[in-house]
Protein backbone atom coordinates (compact mmCIF):
# COMPACT_ATOMS: atom_id res chain seq x y z
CA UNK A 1 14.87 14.63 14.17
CA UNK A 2 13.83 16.53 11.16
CA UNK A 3 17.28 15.83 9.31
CA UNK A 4 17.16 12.07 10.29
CA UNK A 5 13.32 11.72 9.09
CA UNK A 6 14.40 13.66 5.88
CA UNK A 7 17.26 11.46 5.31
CA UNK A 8 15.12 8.28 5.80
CA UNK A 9 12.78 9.51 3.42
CA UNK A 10 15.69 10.20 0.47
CA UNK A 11 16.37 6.44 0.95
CA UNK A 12 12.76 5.24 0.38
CA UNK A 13 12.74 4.92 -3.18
CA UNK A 14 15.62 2.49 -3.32
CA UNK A 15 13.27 -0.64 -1.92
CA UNK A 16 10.77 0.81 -3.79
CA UNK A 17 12.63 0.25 -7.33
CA UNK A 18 13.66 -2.75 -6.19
CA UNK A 19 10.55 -4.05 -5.46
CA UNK A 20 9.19 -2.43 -8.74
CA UNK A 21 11.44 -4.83 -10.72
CA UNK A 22 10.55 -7.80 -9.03
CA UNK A 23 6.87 -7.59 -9.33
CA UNK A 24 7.47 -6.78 -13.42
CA UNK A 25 10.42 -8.97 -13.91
CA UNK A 26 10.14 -8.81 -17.60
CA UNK A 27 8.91 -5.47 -18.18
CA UNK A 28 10.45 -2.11 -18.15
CA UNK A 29 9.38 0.23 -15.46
CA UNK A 30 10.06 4.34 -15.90
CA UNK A 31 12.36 4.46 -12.53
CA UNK A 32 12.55 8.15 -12.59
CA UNK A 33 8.90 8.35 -12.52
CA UNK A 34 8.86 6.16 -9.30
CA UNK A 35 11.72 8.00 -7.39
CA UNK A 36 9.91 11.63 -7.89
CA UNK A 37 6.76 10.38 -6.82
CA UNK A 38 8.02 8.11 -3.84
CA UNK A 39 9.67 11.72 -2.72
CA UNK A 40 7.29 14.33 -4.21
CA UNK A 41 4.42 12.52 -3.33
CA UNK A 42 1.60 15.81 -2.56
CA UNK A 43 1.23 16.04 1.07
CA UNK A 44 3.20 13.20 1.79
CA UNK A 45 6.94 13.99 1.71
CA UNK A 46 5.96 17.04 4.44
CA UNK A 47 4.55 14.61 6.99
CA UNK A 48 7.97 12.06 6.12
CA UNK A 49 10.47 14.95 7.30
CA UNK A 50 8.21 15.75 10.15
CA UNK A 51 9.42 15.00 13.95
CA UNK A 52 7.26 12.03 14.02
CA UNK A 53 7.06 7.94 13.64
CA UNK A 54 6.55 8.24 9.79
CA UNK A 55 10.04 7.84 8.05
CA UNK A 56 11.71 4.95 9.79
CA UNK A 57 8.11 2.91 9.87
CA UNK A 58 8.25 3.67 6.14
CA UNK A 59 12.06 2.60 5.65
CA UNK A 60 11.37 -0.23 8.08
CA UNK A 61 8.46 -1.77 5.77
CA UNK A 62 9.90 -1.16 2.68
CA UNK A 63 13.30 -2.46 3.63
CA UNK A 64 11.46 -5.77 5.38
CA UNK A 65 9.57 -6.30 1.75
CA UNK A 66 12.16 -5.77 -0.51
CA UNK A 67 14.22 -8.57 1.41
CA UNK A 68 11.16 -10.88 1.50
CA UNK A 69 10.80 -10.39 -2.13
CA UNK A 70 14.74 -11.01 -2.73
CA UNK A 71 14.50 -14.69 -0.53
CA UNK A 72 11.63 -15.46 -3.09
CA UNK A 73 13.22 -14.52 -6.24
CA UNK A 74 16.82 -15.32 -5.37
CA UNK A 75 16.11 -18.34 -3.15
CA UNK A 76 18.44 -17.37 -0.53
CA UNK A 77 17.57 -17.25 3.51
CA UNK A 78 19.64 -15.18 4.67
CA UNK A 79 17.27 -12.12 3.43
CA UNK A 80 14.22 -13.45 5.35
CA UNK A 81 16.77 -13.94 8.27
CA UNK A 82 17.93 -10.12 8.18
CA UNK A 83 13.88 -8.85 7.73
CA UNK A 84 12.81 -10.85 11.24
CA UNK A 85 14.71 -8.46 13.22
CA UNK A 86 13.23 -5.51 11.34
CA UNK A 87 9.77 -6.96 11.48
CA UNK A 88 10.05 -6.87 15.40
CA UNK A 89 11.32 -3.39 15.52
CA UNK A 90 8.08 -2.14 12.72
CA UNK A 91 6.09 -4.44 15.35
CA UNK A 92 6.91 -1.79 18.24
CA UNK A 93 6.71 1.29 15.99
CA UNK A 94 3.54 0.55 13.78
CA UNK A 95 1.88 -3.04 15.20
CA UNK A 96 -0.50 -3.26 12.59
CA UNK A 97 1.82 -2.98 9.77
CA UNK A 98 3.83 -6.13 11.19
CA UNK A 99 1.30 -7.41 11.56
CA UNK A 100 -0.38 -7.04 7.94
CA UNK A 101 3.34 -7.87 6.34
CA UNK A 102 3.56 -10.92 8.49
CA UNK A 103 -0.18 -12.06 6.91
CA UNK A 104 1.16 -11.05 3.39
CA UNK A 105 4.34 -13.48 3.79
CA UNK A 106 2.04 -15.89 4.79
CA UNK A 107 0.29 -15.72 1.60
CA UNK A 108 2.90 -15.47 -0.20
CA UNK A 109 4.82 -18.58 0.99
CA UNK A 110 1.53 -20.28 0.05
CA UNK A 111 1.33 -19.04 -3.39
CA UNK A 112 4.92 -19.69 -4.15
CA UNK A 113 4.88 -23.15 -2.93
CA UNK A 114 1.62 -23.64 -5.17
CA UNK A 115 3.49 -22.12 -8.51
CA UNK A 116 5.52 -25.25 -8.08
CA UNK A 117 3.14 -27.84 -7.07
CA UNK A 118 0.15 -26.87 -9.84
CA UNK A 119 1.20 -27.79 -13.34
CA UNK A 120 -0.29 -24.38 -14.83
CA UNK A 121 0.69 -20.96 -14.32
CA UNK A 122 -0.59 -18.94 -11.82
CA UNK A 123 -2.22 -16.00 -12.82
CA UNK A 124 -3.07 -12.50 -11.08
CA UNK A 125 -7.16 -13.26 -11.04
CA UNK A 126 -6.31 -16.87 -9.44
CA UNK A 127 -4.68 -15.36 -6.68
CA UNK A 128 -8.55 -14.68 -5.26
CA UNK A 129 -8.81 -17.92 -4.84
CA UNK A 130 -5.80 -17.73 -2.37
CA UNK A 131 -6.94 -14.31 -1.01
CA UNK A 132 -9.68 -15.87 1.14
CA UNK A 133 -8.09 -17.97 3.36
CA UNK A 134 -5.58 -15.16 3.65
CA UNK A 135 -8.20 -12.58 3.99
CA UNK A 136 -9.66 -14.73 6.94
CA UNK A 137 -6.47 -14.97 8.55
CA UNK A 138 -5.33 -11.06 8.76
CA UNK A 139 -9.55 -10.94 9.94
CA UNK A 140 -8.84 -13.04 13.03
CA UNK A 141 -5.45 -11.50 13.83
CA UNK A 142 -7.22 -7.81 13.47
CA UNK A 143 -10.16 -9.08 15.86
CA UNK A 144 -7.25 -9.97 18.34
CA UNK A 145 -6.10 -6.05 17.81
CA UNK A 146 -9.89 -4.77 18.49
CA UNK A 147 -13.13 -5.91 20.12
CA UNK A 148 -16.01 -5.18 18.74
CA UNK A 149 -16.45 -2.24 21.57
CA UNK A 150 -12.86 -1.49 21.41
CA UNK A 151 -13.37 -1.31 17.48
CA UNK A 152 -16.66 1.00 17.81
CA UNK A 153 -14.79 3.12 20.40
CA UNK A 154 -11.82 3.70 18.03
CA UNK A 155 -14.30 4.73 15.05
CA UNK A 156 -16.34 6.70 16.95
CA UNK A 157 -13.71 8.81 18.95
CA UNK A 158 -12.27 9.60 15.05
CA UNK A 159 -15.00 10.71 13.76
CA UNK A 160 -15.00 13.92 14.91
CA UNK A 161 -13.96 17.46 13.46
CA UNK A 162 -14.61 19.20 10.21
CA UNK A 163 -12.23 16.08 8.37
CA UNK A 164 -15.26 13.05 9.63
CA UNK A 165 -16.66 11.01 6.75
CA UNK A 166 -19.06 8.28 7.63
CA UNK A 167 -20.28 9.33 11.23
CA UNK A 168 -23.33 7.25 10.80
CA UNK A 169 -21.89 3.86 9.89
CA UNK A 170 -21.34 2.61 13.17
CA UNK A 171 -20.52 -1.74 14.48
CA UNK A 172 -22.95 -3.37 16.10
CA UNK A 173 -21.74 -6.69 15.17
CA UNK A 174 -18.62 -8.55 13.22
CA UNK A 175 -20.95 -8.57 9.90
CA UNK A 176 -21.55 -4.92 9.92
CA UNK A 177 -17.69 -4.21 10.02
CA UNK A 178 -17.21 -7.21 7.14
CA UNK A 179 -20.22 -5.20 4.94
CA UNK A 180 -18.51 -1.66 5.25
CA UNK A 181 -15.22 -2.99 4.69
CA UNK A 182 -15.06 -2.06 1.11
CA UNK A 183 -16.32 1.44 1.12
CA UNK A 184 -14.23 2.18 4.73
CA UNK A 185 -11.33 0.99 2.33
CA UNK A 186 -12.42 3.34 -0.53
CA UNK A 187 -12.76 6.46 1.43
CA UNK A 188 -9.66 6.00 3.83
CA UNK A 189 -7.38 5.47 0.25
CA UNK A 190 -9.34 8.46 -1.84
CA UNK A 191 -10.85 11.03 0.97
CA UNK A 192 -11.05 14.12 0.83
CA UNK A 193 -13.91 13.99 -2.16
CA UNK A 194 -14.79 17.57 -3.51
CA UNK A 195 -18.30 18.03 -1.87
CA UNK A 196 -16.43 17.47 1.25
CA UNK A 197 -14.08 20.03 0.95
CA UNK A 198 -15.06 23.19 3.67
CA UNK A 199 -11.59 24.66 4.60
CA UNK A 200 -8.11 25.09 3.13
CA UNK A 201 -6.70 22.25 4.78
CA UNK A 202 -9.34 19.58 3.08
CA UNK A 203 -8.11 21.54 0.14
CA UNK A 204 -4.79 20.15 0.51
CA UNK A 205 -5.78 16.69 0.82
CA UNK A 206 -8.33 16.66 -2.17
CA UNK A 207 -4.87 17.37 -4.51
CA UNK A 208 -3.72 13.92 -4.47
CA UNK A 209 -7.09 12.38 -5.50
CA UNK A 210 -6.72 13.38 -9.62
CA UNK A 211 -3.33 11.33 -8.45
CA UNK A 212 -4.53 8.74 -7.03
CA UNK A 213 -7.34 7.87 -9.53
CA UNK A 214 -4.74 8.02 -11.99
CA UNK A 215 -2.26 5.93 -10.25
CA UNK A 216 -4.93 3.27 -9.71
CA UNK A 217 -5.80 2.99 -13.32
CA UNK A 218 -2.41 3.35 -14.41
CA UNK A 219 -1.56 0.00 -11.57
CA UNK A 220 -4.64 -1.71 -13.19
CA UNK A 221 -3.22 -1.24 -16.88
CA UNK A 222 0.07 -2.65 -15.31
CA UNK A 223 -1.26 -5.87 -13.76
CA UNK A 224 -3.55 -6.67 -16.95
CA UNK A 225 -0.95 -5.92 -20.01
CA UNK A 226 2.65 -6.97 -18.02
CA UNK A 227 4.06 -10.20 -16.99
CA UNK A 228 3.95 -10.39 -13.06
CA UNK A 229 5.48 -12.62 -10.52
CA UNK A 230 2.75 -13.58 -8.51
CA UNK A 231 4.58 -14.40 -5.51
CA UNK A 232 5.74 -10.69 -5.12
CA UNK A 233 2.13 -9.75 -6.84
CA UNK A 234 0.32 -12.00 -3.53
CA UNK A 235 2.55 -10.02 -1.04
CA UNK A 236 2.38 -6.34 -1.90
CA UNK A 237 -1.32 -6.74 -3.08
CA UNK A 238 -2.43 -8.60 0.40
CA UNK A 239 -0.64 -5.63 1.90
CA UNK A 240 -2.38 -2.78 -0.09
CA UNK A 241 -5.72 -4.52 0.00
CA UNK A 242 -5.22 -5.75 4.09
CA UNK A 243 -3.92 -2.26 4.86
CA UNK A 244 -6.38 0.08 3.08
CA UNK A 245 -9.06 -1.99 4.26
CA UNK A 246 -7.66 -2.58 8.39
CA UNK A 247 -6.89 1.16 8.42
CA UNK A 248 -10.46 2.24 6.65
CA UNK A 249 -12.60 0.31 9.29
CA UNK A 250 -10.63 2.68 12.32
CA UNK A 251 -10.24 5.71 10.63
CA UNK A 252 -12.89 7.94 10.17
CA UNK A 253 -11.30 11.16 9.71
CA UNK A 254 -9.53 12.07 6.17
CA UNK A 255 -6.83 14.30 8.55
CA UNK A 256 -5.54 11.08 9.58
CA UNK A 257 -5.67 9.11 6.95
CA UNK A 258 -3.24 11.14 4.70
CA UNK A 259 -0.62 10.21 7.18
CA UNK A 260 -1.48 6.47 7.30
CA UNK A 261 -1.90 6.21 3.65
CA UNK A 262 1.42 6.88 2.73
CA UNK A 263 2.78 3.40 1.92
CA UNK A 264 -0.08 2.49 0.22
CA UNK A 265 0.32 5.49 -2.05
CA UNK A 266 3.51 4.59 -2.89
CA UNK A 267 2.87 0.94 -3.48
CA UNK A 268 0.42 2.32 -6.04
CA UNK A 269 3.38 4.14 -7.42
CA UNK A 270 5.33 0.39 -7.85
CA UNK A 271 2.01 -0.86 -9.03
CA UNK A 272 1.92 1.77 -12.00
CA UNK A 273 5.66 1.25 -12.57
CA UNK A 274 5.41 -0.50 -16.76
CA UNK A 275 2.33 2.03 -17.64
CA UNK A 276 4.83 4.93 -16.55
CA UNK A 277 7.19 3.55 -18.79
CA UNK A 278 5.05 3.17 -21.91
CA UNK A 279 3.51 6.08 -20.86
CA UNK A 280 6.58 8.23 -21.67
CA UNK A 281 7.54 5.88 -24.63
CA UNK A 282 4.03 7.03 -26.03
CA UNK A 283 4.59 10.75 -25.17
CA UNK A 284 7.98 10.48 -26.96
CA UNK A 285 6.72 8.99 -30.32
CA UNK A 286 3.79 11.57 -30.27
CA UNK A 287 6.89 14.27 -29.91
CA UNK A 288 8.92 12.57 -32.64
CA UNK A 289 5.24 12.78 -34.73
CA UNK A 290 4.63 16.25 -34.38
CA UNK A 291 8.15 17.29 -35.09
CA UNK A 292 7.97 15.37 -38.80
C-alpha cells in the first residue's frame, strides 16, 4: 500500500501543472517550482505515502478538476463525462470533497455562462458577487452533512489533546457557526502558531507556516498582477475557500488538520504559480547584477 500511495503521489503534480496553466493562460508559471513543492511539500508528502486514504483522494480530486477545467477551456464533453465517474468514487472515499467540487462546478458553470452573456469582462473581485449564492449553496448542502448537534458533537469530540485550538468556541445556533467561519478557516489552513507549540510534534507542523504565509502572498501577487481565467479562477477558489472553511468549522485539532489540508496547500502552490516564475526571473537578474 505504501508503494501504490507513493506512486499516486509522484503523479500529483501532473493535474496540478495543468491546472496551473489554465488558471494563468497568458502568463508563465515556474513549473519546477510547482512539481517540488506538490512532492516536497513539509509534512505532507510523509502522510501521501502512508497506508491510508490520502493519495488516491488526492489523485482523484486533482484528476476530476483538471478535466473540469479542460471541458471549460477546450469546450469538449467528453472530459466532464470521464470526471462523473471519478466524482462518485472521491464521493465514497472523501464525501465532503465531492461534495465541495460538485458546488465549485456549479459556480463555475454559472460564471462561464455569464462571461458570455455580460458585455464586460469579468474580473477576479466580481466573482464575489457570484460567491454568495454559491457560498449559500455549499452552506445548505454542508447542513445536510451535519446538524447543529451532530456539528457540535464533531467539534467538540476534536478538540481534545495537546494539538486543540479553540476549545471554547462552541455552536449553539447556525449564526454562531456562520460568525466563526472565518477564523475556524484561518486556523485549520495556518495552525500550529508558535505560542502553541508544547512538544516536538507541534514543532513539525509549525514548519510549513513561514510556507504557507509565503505561498499566500505569493497567490495574492499572482491573482492581482496576471491575467486569469475566471472560470477556472471561480472553481479552484470556491474549492480553497469552501474547503478551508467546511473543514475549519469540524476540526479543532491542528494534528488533523495537516492531513486534511493537503490539497489546499497545494492549490496555494498553483495559486503562486506566475510569482514563482518572476520570482526566479528576479533572482536571476540580481545574479547577472552582482556578477558585472
Amino acid at each position: 500500500m505504501v508503494v501504490v500511495n507513493s506512486f499516486l503521489a509522484v503523479l500529483l503534480p501532473i493535474p496540478a501543472v495543468s491546472l496551473a496553466r489554465s488558471l494563468y493562460p497568458s502568463a508563465k508559471s515556474w513549473e519546477g517550482a510547482i512539481v517540488a513543492l506538490v512532492l516536497f511539500f513539509p509534512v505532507s508528502f510523509l502522510f501521501l505515502t502512508l497506508p491510508m486514504r490520502m493519495s488516491i483522494s488526492m489523485i482523484l480530486a486533482f484528476s476530476v478538476l483538471a478535466l473540469i477545467v479542460r471541458s471549460f477551456v477546450e469546450y469538449e464533453l467528453w472530459p466532464t463525462a470521464l470526471a462523473f465517474p471519478m466524482i462518485g468514487i472521491l464521493t465514497l472515499i472523501r464525501p465532503e470533497l465531492g461534495l465541495i467540487i460538485t458546488v465549485a462546478s456549479v459556480g463555475a458553470v454559472v460564471v462561464h455562462i455569464a462571461d458570455y452573456v455580460i458585455e464586460r469582462d469579468i474580473t477576479i473581485p466580481m466573482l464575489s458577487v457570484f460567491a454568495v449564492p454559491v457560498g449559500a449553496l455549499g452552506f445548505a448542502g454542508f447542513t445536510r452533512f451535519f446538524s447543529l448537534k451532530t456539528l457540535e458533537e464533531e467539534r467538540d469530540w476534536r478538540a481534545q489533546g495537546g494539538a486543540a485550538y479553540l476549545q471554547d468556541m462552541s455552536y449553539e445556533s447556525w449564526t454562531d457557526v456562520l460568525l466563526s467561519a472565518p477564523l475556524r478557516g484561518i486556523y485549520f489552513q495556518f495552525a500550529p502558531f508558535p505560542w502553541q507549540v508544547e512538544s516536538t510534534f507541534h514543532l513539525l507542523g509549525l514548519s510549513s507556516l513561514p510556507i504557507l504565509l509565503v505561498l499566500s502572498a505569493l497567490a495574492l501577487y499572482s491573482f492581482v498582477r496576471k491575467e486569469t481565467d475566471v472560470t477556472v479562477a471561480m472553481l479552484l477558489l470556491t474549492v480553497y475557500f469552501g474547503g478551508i472553511v467546511g473543514y475549519g468549522l469540524v476540526n479543532s485539532n491542528f494534528g488533523t488538520n495537516v492531513r486534511h489540508r493537503i490539497i489546499f496547500n497545494f492549490l496555494l502552490v498553483i495559486f503562486a504559480g506566475p510569482a514563482f516564475y518572476d520570482s526566479k526571473q528576479l533572482l536571476a537578474r540580481k545574479y547577472e547584477s552582482w556578477r558585472e
